[in-house]
C-alpha atoms as a PDB file:
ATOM      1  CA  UNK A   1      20.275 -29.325 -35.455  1.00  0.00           C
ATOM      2  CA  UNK A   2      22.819 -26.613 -34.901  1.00  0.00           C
ATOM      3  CA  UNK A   3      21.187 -22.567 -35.203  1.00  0.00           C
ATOM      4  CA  UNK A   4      24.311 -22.150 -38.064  1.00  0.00           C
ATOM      5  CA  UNK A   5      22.497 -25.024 -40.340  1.00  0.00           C
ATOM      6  CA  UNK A   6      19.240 -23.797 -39.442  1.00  0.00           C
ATOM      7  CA  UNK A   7      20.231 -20.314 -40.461  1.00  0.00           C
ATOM      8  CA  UNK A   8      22.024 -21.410 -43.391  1.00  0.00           C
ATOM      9  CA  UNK A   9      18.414 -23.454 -44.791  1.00  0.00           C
ATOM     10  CA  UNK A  10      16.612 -19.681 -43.936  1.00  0.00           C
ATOM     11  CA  UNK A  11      19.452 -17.965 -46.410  1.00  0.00           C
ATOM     12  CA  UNK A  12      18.890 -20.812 -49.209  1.00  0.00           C
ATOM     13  CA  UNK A  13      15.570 -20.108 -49.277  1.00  0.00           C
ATOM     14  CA  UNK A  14      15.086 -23.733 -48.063  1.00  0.00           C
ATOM     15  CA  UNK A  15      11.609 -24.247 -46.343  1.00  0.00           C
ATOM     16  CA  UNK A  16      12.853 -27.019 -44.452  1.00  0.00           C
ATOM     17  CA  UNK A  17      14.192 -23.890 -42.501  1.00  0.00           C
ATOM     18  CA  UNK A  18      10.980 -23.421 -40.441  1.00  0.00           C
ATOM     19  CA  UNK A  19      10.457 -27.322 -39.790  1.00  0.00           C
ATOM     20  CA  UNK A  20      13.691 -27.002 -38.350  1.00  0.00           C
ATOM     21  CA  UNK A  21      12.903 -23.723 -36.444  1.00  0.00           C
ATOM     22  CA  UNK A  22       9.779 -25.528 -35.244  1.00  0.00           C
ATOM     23  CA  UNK A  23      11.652 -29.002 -34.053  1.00  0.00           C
ATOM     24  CA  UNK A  24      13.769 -27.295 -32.276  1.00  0.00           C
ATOM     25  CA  UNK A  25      12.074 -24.139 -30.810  1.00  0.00           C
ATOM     26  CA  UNK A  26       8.467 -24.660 -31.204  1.00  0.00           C
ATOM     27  CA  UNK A  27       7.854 -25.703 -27.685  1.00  0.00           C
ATOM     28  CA  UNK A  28       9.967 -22.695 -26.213  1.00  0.00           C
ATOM     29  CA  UNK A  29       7.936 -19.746 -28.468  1.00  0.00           C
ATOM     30  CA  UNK A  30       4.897 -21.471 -27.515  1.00  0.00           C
ATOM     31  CA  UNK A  31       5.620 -21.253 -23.892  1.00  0.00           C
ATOM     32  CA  UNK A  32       6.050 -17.906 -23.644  1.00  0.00           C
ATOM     33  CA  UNK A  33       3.850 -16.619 -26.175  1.00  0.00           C
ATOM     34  CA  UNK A  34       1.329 -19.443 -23.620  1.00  0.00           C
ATOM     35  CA  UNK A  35       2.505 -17.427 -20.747  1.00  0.00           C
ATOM     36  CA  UNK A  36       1.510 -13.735 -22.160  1.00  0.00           C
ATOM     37  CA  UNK A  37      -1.958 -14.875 -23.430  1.00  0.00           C
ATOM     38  CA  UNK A  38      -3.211 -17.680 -21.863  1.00  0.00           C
ATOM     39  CA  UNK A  39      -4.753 -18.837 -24.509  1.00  0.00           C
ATOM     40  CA  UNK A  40      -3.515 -22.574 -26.850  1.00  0.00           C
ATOM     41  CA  UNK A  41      -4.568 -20.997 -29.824  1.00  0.00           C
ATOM     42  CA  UNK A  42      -3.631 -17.567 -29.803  1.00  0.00           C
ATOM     43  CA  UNK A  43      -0.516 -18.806 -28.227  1.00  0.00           C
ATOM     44  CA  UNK A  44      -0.207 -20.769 -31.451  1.00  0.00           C
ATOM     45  CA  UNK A  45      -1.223 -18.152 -33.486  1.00  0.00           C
ATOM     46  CA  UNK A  46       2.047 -15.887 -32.362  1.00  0.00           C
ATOM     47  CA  UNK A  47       4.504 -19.062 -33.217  1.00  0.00           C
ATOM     48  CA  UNK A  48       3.251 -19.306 -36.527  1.00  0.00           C
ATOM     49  CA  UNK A  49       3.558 -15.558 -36.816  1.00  0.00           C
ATOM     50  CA  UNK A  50       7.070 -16.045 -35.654  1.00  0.00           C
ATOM     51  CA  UNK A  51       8.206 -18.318 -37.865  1.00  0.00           C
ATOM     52  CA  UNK A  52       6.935 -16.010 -40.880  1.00  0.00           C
ATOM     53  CA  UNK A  53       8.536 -13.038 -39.412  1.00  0.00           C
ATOM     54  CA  UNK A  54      11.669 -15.082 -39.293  1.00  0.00           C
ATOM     55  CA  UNK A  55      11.330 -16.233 -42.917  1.00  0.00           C
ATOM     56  CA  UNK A  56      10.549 -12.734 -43.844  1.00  0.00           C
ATOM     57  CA  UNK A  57      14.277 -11.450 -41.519  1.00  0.00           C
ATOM     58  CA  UNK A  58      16.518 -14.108 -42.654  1.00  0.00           C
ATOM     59  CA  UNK A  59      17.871 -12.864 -45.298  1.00  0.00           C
ATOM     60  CA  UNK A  60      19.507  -9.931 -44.626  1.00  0.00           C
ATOM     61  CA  UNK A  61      19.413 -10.476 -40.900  1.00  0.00           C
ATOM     62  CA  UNK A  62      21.495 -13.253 -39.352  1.00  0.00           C
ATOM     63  CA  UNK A  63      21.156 -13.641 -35.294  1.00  0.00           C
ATOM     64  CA  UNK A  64      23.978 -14.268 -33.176  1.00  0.00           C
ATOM     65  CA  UNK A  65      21.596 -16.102 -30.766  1.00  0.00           C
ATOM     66  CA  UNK A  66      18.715 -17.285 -32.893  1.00  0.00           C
ATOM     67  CA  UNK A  67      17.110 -18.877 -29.712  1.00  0.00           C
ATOM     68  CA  UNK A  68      16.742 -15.347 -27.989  1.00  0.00           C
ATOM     69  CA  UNK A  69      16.142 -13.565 -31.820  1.00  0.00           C
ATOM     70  CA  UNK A  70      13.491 -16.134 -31.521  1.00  0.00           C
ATOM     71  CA  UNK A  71      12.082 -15.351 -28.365  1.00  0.00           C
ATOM     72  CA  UNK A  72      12.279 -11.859 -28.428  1.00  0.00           C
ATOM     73  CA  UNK A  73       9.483 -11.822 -31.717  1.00  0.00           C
ATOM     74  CA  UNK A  74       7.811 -14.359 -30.069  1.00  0.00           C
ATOM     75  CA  UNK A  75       7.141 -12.181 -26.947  1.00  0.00           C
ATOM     76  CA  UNK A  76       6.878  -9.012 -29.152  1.00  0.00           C
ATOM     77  CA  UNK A  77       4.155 -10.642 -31.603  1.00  0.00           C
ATOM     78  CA  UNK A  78       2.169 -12.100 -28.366  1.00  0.00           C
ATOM     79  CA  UNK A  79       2.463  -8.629 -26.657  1.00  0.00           C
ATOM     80  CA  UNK A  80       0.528  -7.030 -29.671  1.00  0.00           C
ATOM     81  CA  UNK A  81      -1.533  -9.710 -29.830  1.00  0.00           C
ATOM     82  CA  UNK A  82      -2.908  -9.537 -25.857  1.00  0.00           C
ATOM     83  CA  UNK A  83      -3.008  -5.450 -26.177  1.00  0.00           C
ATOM     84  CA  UNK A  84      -5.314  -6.278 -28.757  1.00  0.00           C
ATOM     85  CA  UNK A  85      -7.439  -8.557 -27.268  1.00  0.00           C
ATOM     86  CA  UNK A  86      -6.618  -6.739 -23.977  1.00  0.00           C
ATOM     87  CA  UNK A  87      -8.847  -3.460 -25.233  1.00  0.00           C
ATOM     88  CA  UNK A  88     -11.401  -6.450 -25.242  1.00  0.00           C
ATOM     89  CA  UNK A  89     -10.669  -7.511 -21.513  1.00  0.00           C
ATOM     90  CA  UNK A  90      -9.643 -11.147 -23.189  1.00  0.00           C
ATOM     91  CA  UNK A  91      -6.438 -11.986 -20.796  1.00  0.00           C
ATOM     92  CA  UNK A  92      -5.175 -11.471 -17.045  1.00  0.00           C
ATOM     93  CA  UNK A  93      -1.621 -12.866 -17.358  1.00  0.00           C
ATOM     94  CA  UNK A  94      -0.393 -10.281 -18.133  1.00  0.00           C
ATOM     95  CA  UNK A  95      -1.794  -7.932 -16.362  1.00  0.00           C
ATOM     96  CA  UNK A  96      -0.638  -9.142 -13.372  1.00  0.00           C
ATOM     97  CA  UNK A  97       3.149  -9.317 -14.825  1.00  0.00           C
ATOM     98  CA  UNK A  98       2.742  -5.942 -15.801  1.00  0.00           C
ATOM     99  CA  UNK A  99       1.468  -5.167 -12.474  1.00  0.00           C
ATOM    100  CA  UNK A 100       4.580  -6.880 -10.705  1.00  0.00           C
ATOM    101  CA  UNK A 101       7.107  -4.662 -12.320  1.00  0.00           C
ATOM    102  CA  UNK A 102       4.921  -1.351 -11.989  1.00  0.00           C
ATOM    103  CA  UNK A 103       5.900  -0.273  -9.077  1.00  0.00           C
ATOM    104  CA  UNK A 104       9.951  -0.457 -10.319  1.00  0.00           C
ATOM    105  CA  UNK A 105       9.567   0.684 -13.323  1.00  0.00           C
ATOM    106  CA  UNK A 106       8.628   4.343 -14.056  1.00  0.00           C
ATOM    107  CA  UNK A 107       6.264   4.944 -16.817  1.00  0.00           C
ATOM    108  CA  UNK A 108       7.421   7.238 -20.112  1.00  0.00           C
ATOM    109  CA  UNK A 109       5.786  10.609 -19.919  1.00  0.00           C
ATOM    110  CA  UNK A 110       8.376  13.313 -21.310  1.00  0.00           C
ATOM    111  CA  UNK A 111       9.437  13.961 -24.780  1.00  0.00           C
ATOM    112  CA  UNK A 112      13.161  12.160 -24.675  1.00  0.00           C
ATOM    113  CA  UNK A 113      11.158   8.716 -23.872  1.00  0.00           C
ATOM    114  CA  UNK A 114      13.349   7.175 -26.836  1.00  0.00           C
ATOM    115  CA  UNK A 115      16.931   8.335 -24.812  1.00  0.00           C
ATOM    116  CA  UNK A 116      15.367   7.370 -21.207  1.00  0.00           C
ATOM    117  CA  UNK A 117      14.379   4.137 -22.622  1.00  0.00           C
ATOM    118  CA  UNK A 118      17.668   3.838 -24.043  1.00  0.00           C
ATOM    119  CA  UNK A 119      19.302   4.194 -20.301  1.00  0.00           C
ATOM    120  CA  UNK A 120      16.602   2.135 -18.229  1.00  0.00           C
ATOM    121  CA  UNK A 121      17.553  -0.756 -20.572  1.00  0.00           C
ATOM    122  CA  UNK A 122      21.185   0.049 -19.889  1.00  0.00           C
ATOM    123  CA  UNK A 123      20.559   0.397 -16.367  1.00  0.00           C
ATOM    124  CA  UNK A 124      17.917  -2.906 -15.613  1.00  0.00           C
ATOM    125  CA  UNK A 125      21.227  -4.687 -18.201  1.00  0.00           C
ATOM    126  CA  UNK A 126      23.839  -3.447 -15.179  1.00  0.00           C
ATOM    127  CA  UNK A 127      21.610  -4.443 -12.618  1.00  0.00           C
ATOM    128  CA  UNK A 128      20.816  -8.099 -14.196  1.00  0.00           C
ATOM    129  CA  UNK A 129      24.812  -8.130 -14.768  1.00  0.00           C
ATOM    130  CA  UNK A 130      25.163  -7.488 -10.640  1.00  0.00           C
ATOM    131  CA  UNK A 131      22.328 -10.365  -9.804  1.00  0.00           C
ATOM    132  CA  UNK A 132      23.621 -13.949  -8.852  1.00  0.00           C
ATOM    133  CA  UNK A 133      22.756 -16.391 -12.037  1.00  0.00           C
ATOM    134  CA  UNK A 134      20.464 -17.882 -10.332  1.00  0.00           C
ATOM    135  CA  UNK A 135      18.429 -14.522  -9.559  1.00  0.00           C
ATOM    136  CA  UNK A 136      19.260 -13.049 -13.344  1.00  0.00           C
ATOM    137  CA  UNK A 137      17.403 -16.802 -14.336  1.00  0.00           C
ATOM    138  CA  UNK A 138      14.847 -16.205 -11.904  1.00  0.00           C
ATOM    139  CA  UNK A 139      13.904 -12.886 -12.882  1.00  0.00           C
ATOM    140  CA  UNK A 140      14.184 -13.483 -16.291  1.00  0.00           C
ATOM    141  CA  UNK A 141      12.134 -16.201 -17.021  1.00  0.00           C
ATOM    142  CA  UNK A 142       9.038 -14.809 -14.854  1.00  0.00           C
ATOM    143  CA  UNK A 143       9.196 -11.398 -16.346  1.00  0.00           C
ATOM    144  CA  UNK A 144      10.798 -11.882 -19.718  1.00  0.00           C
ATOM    145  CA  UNK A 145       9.049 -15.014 -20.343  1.00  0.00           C
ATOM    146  CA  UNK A 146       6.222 -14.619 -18.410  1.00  0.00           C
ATOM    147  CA  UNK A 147       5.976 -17.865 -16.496  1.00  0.00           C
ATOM    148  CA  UNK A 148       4.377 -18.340 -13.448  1.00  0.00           C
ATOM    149  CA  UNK A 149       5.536 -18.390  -9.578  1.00  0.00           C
ATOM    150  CA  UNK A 150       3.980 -22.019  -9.630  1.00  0.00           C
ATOM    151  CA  UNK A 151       5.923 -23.063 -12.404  1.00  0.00           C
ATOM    152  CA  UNK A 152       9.146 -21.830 -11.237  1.00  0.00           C
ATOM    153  CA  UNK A 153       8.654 -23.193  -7.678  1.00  0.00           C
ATOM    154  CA  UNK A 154       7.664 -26.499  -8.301  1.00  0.00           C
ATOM    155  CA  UNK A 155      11.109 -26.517 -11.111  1.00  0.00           C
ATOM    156  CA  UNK A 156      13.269 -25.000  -8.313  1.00  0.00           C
ATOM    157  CA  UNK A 157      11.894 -26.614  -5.610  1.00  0.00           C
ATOM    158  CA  UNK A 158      11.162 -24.320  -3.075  1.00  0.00           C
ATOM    159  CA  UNK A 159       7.398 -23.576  -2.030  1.00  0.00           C
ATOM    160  CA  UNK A 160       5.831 -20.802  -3.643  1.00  0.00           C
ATOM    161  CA  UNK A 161       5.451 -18.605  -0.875  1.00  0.00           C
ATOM    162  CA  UNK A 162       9.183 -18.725  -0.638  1.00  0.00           C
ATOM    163  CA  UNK A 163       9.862 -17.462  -4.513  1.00  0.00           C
ATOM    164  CA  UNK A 164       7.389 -14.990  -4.546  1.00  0.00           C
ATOM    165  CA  UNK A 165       9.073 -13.655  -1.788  1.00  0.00           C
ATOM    166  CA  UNK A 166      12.236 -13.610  -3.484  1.00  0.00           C
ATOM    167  CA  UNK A 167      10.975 -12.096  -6.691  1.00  0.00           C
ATOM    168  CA  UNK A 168       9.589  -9.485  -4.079  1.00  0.00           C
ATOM    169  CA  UNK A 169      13.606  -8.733  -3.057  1.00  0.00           C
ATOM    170  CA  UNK A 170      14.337  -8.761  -6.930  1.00  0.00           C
ATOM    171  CA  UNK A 171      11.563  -5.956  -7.752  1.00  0.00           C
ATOM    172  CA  UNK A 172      12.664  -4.143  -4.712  1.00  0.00           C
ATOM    173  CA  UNK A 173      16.536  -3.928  -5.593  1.00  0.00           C
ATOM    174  CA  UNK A 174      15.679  -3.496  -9.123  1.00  0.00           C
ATOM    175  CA  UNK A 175      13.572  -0.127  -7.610  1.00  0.00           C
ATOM    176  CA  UNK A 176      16.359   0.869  -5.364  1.00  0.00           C
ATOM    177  CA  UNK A 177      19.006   0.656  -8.251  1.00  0.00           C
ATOM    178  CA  UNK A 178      16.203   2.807 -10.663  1.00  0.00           C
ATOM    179  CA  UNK A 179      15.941   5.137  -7.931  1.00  0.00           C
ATOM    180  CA  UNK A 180      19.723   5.718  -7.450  1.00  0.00           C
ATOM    181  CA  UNK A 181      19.896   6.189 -11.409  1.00  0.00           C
ATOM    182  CA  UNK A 182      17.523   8.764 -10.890  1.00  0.00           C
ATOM    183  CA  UNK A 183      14.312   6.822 -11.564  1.00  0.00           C
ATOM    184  CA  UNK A 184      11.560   7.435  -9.514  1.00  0.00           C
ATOM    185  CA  UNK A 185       7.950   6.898  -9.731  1.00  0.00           C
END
């Protein structure tokens, strides 16, 4: 079914709307929200979430891309959910994502972390604009949607070794471009 229609049910007030949200997208929020917490049923947890929080949106708010509106609360949701249950020492996936990307990606610690926020999105946006599509894809779906060098490897077919390596040369030009922005560590 095509996002319009499915948008269309969530503005009628037409609970057929989430059936159709879940036919069509359950398998994609559960993967990543999977991927963040490693757990089925928290993982499950998050999509149900989801699909309330998009019940709750639509009306007034109408995505452009309900896929990626989708996957965005999804991810957000799951995040919450594993700091949570992180304080409780419940999940590693993340944690090692997390870890990945620390070493690019300077931490907020001055007032104006709202308007530097603002201009490392801008800037990691620029730098994902520069990347080949195959590289933006790459480095998307392991740190966006959190899924795992294995996954993406055996998909791409290339050994693992050889990915990780390239997501390696991602982080790394991602850091350079930071630092030349004026990002450092």
């Amino acid at each position: 079914m095509e996002d319009t229609y499915i948008l269309e049910l969530y503005f009628q007030r037409d609970e057929a709307a989430i059936s159709e949200t879940a036919l069509k997208y359950g398998a994609f929020c559960h993967k990543i929200a999977r991927n963040i917490l490693s757990a089925d049923a928290d993982a499950e947890e998050c999509v149900n979430d989801t699909y309330l929080q998009a019940w709750n949106a639509i009306p007034p708010q109408r995505p452009d891309r309900f896929g990626a509106w989708l996957g965005r609360v999804v991810r957000n949701i799951a995040i919450n959910l594993w700091n949570k249950n992180h304080r409780q020492k419940r999940y590693h996936g993340m944690t090692q994502l997390l870890g990945e990307l620390e070493d690019c990606i300077p931490s907020p610690r001055t007032v104006e972390h709202e308007i530097e926020e603002k201009e490392l999105t801008e800037i990691i946006n620029r730098w994902l604009d520069d990347l080949s599509q195959t590289d933006r894809v790459l480095f998307m779906r392991r740190y966006w949607n959190g899924e795992t060098i294995k996954e993406l490897a055996k998909e791409w077919g290339v050994t693992r070794g050889k990915l990780a390596k390239q997501m390696y040369q991602l982080r790394l030009k991602l850091k350079f471009r930071l630092e030349q922005e004026g990002y450092t560590l």
